[in-house]
Every structure is written in C-alpha cells, then in structure tokens.
Protein backbone atom coordinates (compact mmCIF):
# COMPACT_ATOMS: atom_id res chain seq x y z
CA UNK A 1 127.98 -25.15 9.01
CA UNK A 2 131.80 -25.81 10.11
CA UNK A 3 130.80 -29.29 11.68
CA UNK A 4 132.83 -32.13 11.09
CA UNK A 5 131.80 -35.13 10.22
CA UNK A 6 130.96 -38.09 12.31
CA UNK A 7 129.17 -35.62 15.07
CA UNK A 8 126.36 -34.99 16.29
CA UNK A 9 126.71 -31.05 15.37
CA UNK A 10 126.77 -31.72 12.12
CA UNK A 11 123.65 -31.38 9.86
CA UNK A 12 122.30 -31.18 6.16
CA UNK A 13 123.12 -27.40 6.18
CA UNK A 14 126.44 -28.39 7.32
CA UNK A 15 127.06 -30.99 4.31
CA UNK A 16 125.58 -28.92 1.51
CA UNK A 17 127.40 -25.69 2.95
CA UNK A 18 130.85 -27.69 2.87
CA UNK A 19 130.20 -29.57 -0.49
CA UNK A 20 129.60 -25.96 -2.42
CA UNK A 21 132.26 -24.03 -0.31
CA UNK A 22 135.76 -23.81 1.84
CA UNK A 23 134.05 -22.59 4.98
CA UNK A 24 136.68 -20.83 7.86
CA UNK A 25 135.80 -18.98 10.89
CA UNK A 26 136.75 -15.50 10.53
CA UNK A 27 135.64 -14.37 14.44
CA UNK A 28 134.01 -15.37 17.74
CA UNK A 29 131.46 -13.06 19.24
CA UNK A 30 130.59 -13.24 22.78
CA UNK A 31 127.19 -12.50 23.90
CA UNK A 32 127.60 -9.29 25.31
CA UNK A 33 128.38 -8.05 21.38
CA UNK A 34 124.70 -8.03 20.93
CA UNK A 35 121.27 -6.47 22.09
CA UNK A 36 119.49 -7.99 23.46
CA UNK A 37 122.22 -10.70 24.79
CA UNK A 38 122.02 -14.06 23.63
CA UNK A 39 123.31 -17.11 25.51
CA UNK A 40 125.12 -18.67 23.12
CA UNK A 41 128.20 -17.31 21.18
CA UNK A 42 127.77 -16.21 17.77
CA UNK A 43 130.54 -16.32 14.91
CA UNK A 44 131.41 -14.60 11.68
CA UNK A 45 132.36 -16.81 8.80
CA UNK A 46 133.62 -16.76 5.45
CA UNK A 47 132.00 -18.35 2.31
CA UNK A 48 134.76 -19.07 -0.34
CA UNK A 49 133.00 -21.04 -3.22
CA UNK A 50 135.23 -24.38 -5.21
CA UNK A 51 135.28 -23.52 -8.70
CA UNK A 52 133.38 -26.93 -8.77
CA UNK A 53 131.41 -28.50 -5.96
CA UNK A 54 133.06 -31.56 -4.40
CA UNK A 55 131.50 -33.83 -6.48
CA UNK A 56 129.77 -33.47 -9.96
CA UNK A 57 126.28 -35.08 -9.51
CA UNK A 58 126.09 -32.66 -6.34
CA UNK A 59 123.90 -29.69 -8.21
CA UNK A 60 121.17 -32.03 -9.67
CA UNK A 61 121.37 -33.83 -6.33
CA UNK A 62 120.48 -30.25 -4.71
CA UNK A 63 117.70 -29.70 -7.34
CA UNK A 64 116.05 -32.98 -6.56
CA UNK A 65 116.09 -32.45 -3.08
CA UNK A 66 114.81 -29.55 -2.96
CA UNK A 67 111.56 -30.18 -5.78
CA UNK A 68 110.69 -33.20 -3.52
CA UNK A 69 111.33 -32.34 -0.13
C-alpha cells in the first residue's frame, strides 16, 4: 500500500489506497512479534483520508471498476 510508483511492489491496492488517503508507516514488526512466526516483517500503518481524493473522476472510476470487474 506505501509502494511507489514505477516498481514492481506496487499494485492496484497500492494506487487506490494512495489516491483516497496520505498513507505513513507508523511501525515495523519483526517476526518474532507474532504466533505463530511469520517470515516476513509486518507493519502498522496509518490511514489519513484527503478531504477529496486526488482526482475528481476517481469515485465513479472506483464504482465502475468494481460493478465490472
């Protein structure tokens, strides 16, 4: 979700996350902060929403998508 863009991390989760909110990393967590123990990190991040999404056509784009695919 905190992808940038122009990698290959980055995905459609990542762009619609980003175009409706600010998205910062708040923590890391290493593996051994959970049970069973993963082997990957995980991290805690915060959601602040824009007043308005990035662009205006962006909620109607999000309907669409979502009716048809």
């Amino acid at each position: 979700m905190i992808a940038k863009e122009n990698t290959k991390e980055r995905s459609r989760i990542s762009v619609f996350a980003q175009r409706l909110c600010q998205i910062k990393c708040v923590q890391e967590v290493p593996p051994s902060g959970f049970v069973p123990q993963p082997k990957v990190f995980g991290t805690f991040v915060r959601f602040l929403p824009y007043d308005k999404p990035l662009f205006e056509g962006f909620i109607y784009f999000l309907i669409f998508f979502f009716f048809f695919f």
